[in-house]
PDB file of N, CA and C in Angstrom:
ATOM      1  N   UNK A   1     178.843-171.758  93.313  1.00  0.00           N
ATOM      2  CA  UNK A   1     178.705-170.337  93.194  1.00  0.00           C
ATOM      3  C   UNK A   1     178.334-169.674  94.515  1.00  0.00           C
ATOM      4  N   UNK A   2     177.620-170.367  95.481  1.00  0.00           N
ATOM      5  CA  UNK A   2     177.432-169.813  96.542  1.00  0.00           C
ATOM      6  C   UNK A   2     178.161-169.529  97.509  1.00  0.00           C
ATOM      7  N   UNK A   3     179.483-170.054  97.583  1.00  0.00           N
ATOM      8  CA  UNK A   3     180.644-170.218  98.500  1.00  0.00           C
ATOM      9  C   UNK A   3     181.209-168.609  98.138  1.00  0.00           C
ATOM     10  N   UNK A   4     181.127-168.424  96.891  1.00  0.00           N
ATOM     11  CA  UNK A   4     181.881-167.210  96.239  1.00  0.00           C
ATOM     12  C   UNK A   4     180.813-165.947  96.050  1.00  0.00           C
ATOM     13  N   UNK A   5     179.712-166.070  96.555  1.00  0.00           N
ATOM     14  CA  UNK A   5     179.078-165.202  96.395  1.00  0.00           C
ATOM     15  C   UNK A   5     178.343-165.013  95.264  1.00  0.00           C
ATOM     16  N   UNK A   6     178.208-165.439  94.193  1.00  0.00           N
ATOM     17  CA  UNK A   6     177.632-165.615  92.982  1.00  0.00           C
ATOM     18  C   UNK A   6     179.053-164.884  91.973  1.00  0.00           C
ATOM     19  N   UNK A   7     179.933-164.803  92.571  1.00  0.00           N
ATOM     20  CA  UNK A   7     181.354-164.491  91.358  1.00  0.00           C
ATOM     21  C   UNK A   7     181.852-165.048  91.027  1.00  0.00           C
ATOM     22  N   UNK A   8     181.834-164.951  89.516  1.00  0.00           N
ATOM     23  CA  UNK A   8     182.475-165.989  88.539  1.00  0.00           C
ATOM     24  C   UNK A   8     184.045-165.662  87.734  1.00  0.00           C
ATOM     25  N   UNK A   9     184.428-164.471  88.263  1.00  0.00           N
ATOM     26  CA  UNK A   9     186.305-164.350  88.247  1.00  0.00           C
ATOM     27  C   UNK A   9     186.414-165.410  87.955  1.00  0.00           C
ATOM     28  N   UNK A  10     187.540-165.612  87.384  1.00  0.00           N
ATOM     29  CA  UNK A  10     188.552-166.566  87.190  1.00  0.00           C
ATOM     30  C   UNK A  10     187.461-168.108  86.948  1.00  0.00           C
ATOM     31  N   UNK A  11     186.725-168.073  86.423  1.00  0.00           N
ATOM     32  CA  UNK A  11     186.233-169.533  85.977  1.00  0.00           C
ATOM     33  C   UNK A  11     186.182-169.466  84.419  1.00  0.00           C
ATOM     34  N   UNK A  12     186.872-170.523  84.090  1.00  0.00           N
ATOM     35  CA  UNK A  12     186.670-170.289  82.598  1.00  0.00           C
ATOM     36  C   UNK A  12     185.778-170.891  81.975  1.00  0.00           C
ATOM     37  N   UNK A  13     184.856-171.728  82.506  1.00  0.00           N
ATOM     38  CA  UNK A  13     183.989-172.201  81.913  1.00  0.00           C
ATOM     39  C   UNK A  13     182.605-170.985  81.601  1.00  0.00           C
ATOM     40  N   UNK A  14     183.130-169.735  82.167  1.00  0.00           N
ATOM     41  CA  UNK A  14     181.887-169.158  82.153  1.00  0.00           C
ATOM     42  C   UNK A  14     182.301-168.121  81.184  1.00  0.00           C
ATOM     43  N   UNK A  15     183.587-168.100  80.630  1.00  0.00           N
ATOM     44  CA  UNK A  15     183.959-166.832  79.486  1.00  0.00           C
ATOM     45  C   UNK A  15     183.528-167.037  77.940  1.00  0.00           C
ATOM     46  N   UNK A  16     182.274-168.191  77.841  1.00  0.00           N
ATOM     47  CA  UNK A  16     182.018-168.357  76.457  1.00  0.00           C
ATOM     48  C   UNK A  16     180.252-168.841  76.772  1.00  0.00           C
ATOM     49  N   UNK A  17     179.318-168.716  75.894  1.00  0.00           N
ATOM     50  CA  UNK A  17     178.292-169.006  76.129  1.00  0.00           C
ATOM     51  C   UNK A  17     177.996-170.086  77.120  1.00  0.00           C
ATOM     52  N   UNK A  18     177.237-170.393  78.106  1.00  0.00           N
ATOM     53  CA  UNK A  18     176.570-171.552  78.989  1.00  0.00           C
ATOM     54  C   UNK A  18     175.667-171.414  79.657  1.00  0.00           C
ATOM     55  N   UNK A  19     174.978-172.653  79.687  1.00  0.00           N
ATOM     56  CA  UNK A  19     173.474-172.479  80.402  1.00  0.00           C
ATOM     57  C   UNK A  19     173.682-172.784  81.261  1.00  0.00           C
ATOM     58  N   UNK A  20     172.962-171.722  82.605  1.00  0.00           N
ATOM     59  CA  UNK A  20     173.360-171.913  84.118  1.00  0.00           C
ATOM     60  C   UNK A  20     171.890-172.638  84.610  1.00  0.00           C
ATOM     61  N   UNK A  21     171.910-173.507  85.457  1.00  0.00           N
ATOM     62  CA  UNK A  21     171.051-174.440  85.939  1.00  0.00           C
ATOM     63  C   UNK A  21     171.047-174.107  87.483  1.00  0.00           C
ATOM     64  N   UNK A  22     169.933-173.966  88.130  1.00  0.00           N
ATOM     65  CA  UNK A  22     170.170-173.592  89.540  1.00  0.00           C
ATOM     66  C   UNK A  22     169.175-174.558  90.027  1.00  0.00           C
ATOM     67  N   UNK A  23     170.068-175.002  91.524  1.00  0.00           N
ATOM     68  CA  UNK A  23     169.189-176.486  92.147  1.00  0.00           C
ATOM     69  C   UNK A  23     168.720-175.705  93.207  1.00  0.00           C
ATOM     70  N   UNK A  24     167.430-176.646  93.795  1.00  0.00           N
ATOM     71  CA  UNK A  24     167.197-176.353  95.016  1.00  0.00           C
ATOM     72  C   UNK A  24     168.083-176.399  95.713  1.00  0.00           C
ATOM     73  N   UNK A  25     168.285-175.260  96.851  1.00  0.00           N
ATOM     74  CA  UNK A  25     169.300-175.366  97.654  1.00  0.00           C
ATOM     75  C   UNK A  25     168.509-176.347  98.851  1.00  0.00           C
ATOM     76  N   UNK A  26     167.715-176.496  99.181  1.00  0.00           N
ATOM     77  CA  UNK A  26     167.243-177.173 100.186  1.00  0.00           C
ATOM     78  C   UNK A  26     167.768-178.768 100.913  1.00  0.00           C
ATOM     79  N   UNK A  27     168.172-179.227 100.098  1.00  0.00           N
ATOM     80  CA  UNK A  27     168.685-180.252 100.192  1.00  0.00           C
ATOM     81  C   UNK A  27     170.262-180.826 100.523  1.00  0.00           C
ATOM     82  N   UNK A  28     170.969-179.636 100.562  1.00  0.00           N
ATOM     83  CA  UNK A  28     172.545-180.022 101.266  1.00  0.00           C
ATOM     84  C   UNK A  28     172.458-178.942 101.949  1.00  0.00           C
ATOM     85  N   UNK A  29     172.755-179.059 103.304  1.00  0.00           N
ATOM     86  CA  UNK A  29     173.071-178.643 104.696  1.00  0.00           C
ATOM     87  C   UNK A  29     173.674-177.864 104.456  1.00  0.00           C
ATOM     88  N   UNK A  30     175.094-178.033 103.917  1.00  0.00           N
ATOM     89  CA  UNK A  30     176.498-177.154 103.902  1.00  0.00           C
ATOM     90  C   UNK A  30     176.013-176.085 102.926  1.00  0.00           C
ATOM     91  N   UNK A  31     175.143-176.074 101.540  1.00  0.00           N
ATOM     92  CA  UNK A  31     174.653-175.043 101.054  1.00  0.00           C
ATOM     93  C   UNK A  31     173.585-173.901 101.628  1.00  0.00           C
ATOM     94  N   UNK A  32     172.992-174.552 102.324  1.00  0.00           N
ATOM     95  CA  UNK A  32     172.245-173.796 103.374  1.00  0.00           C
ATOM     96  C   UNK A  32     173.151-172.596 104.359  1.00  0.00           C
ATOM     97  N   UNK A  33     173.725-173.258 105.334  1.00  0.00           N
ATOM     98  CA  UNK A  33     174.422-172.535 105.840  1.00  0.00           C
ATOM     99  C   UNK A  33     175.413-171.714 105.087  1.00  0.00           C
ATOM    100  N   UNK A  34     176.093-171.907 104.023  1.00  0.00           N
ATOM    101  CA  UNK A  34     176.265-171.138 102.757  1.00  0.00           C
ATOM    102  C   UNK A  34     176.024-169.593 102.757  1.00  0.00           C
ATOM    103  N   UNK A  35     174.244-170.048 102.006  1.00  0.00           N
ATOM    104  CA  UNK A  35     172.978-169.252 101.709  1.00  0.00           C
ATOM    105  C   UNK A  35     172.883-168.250 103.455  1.00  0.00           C
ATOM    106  N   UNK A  36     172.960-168.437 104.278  1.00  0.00           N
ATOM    107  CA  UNK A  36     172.717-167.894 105.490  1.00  0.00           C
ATOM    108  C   UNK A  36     174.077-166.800 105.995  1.00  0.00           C
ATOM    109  N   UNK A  37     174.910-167.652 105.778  1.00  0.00           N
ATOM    110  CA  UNK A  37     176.395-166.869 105.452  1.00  0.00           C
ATOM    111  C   UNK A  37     176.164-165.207 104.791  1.00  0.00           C
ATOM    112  N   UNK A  38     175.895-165.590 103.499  1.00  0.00           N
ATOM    113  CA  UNK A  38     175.601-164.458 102.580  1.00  0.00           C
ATOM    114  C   UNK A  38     174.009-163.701 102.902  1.00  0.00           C
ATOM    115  N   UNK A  39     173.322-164.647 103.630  1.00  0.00           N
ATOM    116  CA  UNK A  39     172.304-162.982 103.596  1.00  0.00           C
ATOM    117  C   UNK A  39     172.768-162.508 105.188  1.00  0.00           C
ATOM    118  N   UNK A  40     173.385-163.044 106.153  1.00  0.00           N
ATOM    119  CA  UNK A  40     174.124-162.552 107.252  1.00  0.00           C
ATOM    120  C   UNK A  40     174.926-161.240 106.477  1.00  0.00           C
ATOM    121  N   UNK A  41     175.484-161.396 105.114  1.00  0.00           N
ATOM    122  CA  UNK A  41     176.701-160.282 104.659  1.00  0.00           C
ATOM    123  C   UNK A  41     175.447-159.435 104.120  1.00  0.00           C
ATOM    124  N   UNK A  42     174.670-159.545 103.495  1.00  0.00           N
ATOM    125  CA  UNK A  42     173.366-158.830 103.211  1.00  0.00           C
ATOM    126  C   UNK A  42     173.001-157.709 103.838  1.00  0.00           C
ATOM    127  N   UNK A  43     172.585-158.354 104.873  1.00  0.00           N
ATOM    128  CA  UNK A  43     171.330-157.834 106.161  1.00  0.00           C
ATOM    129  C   UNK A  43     172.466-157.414 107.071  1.00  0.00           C
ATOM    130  N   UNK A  44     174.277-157.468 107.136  1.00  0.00           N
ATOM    131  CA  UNK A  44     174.746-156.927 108.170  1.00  0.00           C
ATOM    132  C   UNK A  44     174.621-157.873 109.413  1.00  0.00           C
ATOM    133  N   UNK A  45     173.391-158.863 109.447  1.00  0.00           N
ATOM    134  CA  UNK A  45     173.952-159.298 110.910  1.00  0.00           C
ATOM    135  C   UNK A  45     174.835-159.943 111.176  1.00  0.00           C
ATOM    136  N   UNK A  46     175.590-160.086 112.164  1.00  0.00           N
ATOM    137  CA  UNK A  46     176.645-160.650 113.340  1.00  0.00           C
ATOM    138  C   UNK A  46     176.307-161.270 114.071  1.00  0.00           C
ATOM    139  N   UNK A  47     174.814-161.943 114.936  1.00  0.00           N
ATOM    140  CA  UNK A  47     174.437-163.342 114.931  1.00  0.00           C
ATOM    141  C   UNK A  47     174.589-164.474 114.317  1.00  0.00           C
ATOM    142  N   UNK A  48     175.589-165.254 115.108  1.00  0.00           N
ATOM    143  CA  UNK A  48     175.510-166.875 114.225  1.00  0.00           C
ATOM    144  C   UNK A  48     175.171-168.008 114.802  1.00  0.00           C
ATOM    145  N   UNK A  49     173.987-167.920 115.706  1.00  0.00           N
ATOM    146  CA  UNK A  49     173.149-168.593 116.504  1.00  0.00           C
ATOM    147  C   UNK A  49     173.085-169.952 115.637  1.00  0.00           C
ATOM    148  N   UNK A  50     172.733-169.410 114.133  1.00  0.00           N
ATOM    149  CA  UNK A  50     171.855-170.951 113.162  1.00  0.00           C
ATOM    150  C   UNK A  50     173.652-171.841 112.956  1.00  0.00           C
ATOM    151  N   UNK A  51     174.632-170.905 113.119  1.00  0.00           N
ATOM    152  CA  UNK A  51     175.840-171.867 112.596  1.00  0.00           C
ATOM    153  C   UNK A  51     175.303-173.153 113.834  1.00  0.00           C
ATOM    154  N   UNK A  52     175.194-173.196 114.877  1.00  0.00           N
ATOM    155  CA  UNK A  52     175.476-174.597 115.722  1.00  0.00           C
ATOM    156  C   UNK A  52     174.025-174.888 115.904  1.00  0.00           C
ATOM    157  N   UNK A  53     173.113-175.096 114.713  1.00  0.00           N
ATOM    158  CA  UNK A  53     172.230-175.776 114.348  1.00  0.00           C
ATOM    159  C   UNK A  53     172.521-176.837 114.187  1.00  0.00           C
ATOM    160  N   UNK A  54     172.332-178.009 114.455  1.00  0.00           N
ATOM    161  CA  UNK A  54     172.481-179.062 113.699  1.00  0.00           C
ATOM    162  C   UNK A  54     171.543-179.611 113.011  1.00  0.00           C
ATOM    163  N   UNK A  55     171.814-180.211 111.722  1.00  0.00           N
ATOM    164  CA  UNK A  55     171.107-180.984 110.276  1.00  0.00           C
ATOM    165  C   UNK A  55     170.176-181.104 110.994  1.00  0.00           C
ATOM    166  N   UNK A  56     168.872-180.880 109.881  1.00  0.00           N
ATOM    167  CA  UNK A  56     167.229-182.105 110.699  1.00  0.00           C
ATOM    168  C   UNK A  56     166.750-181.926 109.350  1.00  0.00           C
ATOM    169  N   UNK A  57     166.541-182.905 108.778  1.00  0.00           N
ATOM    170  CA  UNK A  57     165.794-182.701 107.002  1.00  0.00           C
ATOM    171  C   UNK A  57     164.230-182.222 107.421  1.00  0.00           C
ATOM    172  N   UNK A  58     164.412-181.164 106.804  1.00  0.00           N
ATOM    173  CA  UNK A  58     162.516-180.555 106.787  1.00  0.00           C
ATOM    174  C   UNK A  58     162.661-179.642 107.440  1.00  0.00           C
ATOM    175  N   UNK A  59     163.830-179.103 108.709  1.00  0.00           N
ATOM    176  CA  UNK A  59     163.663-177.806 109.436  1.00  0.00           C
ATOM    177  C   UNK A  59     164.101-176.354 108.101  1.00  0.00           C
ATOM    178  N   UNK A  60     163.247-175.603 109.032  1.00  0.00           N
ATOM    179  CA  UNK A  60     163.855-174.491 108.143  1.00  0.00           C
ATOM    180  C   UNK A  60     164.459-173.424 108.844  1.00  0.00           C
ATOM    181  N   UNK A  61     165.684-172.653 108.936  1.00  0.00           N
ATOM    182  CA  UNK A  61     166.261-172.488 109.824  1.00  0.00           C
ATOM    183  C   UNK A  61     166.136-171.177 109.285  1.00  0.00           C
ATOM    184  N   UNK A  62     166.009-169.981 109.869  1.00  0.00           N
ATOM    185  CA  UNK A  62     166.066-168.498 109.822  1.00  0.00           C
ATOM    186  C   UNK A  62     165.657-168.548 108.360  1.00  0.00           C
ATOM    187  N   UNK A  63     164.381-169.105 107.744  1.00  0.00           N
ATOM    188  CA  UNK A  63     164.204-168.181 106.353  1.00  0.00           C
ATOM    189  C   UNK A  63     164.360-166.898 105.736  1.00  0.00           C
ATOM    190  N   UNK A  64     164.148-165.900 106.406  1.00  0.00           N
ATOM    191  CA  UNK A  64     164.258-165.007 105.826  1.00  0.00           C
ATOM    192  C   UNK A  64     165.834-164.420 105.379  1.00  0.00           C
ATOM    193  N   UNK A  65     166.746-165.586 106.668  1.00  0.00           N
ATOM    194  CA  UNK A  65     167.868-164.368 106.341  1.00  0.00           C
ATOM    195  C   UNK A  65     168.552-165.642 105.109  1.00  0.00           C
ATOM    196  N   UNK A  66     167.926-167.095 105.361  1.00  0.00           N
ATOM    197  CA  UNK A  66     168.078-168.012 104.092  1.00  0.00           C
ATOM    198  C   UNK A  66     167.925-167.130 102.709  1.00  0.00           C
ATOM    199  N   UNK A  67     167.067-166.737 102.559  1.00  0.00           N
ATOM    200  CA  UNK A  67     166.048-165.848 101.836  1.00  0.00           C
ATOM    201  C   UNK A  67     166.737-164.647 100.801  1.00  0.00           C
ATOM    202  N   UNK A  68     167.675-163.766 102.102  1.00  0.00           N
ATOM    203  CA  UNK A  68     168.536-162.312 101.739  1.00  0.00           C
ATOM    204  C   UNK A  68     169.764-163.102 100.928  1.00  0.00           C
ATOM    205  N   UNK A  69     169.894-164.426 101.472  1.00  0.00           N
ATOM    206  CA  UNK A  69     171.192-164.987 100.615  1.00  0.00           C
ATOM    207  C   UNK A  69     170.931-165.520  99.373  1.00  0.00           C
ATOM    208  N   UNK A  70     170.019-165.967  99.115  1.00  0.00           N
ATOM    209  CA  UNK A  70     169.378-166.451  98.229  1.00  0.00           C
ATOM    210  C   UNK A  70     169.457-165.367  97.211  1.00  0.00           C
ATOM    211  N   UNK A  71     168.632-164.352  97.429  1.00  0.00           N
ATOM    212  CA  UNK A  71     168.641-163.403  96.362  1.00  0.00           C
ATOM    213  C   UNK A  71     170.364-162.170  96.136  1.00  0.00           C
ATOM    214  N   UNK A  72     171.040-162.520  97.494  1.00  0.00           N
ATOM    215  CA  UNK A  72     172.358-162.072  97.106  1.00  0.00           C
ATOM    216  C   UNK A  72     173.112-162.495  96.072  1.00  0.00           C
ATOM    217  N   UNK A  73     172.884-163.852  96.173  1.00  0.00           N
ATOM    218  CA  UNK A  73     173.353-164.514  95.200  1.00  0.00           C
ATOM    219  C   UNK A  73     172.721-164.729  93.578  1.00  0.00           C
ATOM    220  N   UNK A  74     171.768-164.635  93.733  1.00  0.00           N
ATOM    221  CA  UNK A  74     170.628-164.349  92.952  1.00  0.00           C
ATOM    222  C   UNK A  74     171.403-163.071  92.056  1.00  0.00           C
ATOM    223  N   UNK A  75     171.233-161.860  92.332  1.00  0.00           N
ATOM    224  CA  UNK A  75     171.575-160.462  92.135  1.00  0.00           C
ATOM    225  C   UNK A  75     172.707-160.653  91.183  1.00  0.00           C
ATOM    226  N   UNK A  76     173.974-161.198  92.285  1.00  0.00           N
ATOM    227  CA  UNK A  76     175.234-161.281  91.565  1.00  0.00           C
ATOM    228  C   UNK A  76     175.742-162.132  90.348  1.00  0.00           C
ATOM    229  N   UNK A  77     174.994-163.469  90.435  1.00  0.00           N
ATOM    230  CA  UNK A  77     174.741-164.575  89.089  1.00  0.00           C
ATOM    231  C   UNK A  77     174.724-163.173  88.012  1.00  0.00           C
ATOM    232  N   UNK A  78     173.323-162.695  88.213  1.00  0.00           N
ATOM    233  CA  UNK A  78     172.556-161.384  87.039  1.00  0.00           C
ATOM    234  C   UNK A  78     173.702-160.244  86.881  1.00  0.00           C
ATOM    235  N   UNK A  79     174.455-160.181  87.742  1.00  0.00           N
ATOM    236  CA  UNK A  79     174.770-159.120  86.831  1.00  0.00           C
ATOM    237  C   UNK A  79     176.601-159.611  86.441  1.00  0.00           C
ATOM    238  N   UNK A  80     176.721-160.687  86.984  1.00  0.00           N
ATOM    239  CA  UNK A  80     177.826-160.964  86.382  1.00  0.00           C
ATOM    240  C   UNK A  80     177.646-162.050  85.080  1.00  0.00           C
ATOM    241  N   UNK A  81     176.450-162.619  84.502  1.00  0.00           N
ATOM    242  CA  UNK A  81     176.223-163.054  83.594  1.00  0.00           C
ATOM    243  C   UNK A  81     176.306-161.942  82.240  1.00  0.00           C
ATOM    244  N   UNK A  82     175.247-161.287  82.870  1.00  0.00           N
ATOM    245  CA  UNK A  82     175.129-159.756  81.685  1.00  0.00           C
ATOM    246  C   UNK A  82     175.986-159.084  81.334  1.00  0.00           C
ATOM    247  N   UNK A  83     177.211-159.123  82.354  1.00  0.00           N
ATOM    248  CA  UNK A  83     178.728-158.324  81.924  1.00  0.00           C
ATOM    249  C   UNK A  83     179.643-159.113  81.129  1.00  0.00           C
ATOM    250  N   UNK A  84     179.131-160.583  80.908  1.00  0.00           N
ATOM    251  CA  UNK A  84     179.498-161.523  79.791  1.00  0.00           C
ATOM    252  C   UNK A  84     179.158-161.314  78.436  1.00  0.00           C
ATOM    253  N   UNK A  85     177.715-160.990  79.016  1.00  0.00           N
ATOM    254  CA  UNK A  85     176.584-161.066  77.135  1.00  0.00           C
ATOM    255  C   UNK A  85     177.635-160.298  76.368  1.00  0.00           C
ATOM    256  N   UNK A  86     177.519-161.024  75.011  1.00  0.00           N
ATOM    257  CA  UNK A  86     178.447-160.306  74.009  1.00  0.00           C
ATOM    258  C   UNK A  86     177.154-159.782  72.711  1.00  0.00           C
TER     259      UNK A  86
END
């Protein structure tokens, strides 16, 4: 869901009741930078300093704008779940 922004178009597993389960993102790299992606589309910035970060388990790389993606995605899950509720 994070690749897509939290939009669930065209998935059909999501056009009938289901329980959505959300993991720590902390733990795969590629979801991270993801998550950073989208609060970059958030917050507007055009810095991509953290893209040529490389992996280190335990760093935390720009939280806050981790953070704006997090809840971007966050936001969009909510209100594209609720435009399901029947």
């Amino acid at each position: 869901m994070v690749a897509r922004d939290g939009n669930l178009e065209g998935l059909p597993a999501f056009d009938k009741p289901a329980l959505v389960r959300l993991e720590s993102p902390g733990r795969d790299w590629e979801v991270a930078r993801l998550l950073l992606q989208a609060g970059a589309r958030e917050t507007g910035e055009t810095g991509t300093d953290w893209l040529v970060v490389p992996y280190q388990k335990g760093r935390l790389v720009r939280p806050g704008l981790f953070y704006a993606g997090f809840c971007r995605i966050l936001a969009r899950l909510r209100s594209e779940l609720a435009r399901r509720r029947t």
